[in-house]
N, C-alpha and C. Protein backbone atom coordinates (compact mmCIF):
# COMPACT_ATOMS: atom_id res chain seq x y z
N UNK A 1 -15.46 28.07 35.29
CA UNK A 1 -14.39 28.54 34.44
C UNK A 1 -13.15 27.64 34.54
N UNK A 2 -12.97 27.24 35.52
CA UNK A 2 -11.86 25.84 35.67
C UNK A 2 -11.75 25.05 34.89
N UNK A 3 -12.76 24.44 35.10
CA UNK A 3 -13.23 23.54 33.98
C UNK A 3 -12.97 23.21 32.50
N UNK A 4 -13.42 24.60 32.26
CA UNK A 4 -13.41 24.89 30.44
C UNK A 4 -11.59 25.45 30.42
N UNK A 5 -10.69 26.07 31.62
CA UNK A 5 -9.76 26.07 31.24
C UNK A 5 -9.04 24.80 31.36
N UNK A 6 -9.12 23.62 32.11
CA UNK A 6 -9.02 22.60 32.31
C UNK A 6 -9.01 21.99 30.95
N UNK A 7 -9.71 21.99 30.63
CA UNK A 7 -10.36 20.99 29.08
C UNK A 7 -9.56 22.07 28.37
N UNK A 8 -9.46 23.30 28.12
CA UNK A 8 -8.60 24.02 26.80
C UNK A 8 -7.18 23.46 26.85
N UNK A 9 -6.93 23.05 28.13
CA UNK A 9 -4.98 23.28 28.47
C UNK A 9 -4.93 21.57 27.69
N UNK A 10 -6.05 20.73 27.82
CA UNK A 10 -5.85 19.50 27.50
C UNK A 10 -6.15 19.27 25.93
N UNK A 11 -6.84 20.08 25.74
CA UNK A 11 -6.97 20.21 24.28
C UNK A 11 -5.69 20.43 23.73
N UNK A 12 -5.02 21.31 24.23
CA UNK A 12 -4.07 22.11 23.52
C UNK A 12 -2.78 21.16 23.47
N UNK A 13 -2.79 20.37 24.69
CA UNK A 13 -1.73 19.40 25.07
C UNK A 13 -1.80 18.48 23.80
N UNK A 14 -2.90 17.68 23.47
CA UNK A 14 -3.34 16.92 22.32
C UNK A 14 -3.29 17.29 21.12
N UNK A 15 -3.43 18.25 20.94
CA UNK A 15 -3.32 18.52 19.76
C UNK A 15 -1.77 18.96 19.52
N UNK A 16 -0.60 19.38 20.16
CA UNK A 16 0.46 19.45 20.22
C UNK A 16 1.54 17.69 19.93
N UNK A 17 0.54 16.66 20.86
CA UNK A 17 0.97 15.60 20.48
C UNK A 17 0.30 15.16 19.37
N UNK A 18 -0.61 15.45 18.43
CA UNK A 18 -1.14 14.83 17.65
C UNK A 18 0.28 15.56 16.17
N UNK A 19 0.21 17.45 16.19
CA UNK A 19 1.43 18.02 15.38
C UNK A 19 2.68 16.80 15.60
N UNK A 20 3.15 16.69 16.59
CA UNK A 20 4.44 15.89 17.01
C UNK A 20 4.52 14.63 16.04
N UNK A 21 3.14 14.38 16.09
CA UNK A 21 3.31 12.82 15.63
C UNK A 21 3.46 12.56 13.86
N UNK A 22 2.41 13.72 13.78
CA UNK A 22 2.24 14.09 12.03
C UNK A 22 3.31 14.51 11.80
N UNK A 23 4.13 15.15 12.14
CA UNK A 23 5.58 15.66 11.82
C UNK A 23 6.80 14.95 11.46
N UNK A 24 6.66 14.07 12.88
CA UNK A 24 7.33 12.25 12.70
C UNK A 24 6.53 11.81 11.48
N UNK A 25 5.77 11.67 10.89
CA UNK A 25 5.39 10.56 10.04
C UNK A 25 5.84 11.13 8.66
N UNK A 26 5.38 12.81 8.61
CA UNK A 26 5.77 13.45 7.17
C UNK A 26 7.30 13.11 6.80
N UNK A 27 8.19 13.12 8.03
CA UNK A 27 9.45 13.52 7.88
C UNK A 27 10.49 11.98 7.31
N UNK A 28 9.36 11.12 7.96
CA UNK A 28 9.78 9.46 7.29
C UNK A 28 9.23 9.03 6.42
N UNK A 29 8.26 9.69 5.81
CA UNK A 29 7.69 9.18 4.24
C UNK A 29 8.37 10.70 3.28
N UNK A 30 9.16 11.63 3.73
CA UNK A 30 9.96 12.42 2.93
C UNK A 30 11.13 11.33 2.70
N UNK A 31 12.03 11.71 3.67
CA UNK A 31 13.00 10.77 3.68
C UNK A 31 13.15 9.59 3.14
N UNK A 32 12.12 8.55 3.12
CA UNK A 32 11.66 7.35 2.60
C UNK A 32 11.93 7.71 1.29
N UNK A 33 11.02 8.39 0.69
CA UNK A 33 10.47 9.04 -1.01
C UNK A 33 12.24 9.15 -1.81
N UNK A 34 13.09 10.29 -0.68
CA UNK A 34 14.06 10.64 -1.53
C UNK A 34 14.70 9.38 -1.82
N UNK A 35 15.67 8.51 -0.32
CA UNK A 35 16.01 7.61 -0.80
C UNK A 35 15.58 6.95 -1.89
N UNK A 36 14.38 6.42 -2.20
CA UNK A 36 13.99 5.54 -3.04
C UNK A 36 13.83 6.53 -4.46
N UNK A 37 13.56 7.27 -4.90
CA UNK A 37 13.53 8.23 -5.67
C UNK A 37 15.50 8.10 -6.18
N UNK A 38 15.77 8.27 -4.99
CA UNK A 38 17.48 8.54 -5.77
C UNK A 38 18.19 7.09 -6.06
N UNK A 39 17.71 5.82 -5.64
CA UNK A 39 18.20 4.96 -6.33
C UNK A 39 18.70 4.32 -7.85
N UNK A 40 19.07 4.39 -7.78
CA UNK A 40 19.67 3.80 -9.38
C UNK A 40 19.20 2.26 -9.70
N UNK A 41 18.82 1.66 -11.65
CA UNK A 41 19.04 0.52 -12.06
C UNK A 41 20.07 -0.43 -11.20
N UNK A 42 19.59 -1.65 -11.19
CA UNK A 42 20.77 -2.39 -11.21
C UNK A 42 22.12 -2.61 -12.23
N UNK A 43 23.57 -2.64 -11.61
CA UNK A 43 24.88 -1.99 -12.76
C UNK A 43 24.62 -4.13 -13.53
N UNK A 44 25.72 -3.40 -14.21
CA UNK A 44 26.21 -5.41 -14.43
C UNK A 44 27.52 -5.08 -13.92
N UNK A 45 28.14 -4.01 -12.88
CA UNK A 45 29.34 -4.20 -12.77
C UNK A 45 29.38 -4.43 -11.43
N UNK A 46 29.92 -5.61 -10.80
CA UNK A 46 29.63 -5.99 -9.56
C UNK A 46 30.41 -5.05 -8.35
N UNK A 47 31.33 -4.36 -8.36
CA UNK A 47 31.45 -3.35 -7.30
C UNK A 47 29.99 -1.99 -7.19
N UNK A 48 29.52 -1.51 -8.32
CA UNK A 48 28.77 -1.16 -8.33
C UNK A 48 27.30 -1.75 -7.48
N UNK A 49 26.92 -3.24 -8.01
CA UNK A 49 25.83 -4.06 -7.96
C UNK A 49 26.21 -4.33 -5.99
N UNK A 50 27.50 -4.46 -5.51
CA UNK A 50 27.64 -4.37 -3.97
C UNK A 50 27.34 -3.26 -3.38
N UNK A 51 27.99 -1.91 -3.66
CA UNK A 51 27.50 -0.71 -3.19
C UNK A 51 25.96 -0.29 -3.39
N UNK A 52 25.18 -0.85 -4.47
CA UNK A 52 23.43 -0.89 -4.27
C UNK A 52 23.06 -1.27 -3.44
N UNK A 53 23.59 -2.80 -3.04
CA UNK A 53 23.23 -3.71 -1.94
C UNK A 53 23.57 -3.07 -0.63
N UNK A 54 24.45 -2.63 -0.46
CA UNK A 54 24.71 -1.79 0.43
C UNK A 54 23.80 -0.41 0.82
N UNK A 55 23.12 -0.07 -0.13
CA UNK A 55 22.12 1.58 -0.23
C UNK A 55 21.31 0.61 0.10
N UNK A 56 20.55 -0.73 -0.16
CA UNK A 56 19.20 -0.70 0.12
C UNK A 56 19.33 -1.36 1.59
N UNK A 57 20.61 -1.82 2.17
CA UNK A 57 20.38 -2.49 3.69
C UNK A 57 20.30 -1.12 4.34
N UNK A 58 21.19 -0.17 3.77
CA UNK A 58 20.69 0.97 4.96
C UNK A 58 19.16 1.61 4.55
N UNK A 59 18.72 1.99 3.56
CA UNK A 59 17.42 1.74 3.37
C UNK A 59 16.37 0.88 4.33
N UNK A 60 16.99 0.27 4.05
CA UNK A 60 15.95 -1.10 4.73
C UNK A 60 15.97 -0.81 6.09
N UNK A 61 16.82 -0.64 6.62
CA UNK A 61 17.32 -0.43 8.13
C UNK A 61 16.58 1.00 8.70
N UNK A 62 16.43 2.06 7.59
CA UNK A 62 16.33 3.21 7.84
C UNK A 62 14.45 2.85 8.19
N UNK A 63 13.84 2.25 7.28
CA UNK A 63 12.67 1.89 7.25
C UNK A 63 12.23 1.19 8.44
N UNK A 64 13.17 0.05 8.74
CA UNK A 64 12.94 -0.30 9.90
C UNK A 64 12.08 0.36 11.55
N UNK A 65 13.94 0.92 11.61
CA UNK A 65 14.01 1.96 12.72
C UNK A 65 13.02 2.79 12.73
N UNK A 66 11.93 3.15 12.11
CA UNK A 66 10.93 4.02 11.72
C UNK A 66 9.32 3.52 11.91
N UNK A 67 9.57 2.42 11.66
CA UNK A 67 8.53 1.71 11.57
C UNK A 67 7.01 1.82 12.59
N UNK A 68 7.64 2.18 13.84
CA UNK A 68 6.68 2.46 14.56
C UNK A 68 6.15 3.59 14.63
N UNK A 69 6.25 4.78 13.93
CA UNK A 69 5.90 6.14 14.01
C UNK A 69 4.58 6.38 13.46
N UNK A 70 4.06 5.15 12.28
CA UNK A 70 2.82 4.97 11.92
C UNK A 70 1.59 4.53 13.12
N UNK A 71 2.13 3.38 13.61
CA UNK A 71 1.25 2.78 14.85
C UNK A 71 0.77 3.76 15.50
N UNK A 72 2.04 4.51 15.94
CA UNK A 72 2.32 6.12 17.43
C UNK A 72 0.89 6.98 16.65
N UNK A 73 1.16 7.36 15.22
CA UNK A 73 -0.01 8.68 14.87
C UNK A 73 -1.00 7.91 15.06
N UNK A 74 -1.38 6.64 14.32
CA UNK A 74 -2.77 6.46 14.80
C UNK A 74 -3.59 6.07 15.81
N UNK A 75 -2.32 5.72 16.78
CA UNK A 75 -2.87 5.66 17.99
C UNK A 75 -3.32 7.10 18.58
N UNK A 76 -2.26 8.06 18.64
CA UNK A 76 -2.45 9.59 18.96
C UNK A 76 -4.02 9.97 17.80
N UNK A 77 -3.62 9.73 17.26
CA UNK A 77 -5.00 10.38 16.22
C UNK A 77 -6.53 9.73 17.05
N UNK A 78 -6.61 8.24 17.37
CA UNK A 78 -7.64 7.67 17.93
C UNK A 78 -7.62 8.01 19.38
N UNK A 79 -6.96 8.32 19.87
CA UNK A 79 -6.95 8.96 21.53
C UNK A 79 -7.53 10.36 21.15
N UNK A 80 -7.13 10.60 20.38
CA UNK A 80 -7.61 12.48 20.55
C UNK A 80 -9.36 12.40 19.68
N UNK A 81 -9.29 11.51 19.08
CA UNK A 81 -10.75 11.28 18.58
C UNK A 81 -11.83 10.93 19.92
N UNK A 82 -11.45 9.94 20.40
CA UNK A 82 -12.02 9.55 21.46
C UNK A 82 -12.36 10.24 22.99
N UNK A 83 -11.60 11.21 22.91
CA UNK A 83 -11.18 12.24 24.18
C UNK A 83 -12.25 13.64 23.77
């Protein structure tokens, strides 16, 4: 009986990090979507055409900083496959 509670508590552990990870990933391809969704044409009026430039470096930045949360699930996803 150890055993099988042994293996449930680890199950349960995994699959808690596997939620964690899917959660991280939904929450940066939401986020991702709106930004890019709420962007605007390019203006011809150049204070405008700077403040774009400005939305897509933090964009860009936001994407960045994020970037590894894909690697993290499928690594978590292939550990818990493998386990």
């Amino acid at each position: 009986m150890n055993e099988r509670d042994r293996r449930l508590d680890v199950g349960l552990l995994q699959s808690g990090k596997f939620q964690e990870a899917l959660d991280g990933l939904a929450k940066w391809l939401t986020d991702t979507e709106e930004m890019v969704a709420n962007q605007k044409p390019p203006s011809a009026d150049y204070k405008v055409v700077k403040a774009q430039l400005q939305e897509q470096k933090v964009c860009f930045l936001y994407k960045m900083s994020r970037k590894c949360l894909f690697p993290a699930f499928v690594l978590t996803t292939f550990s818990l496959c493998s386990s």
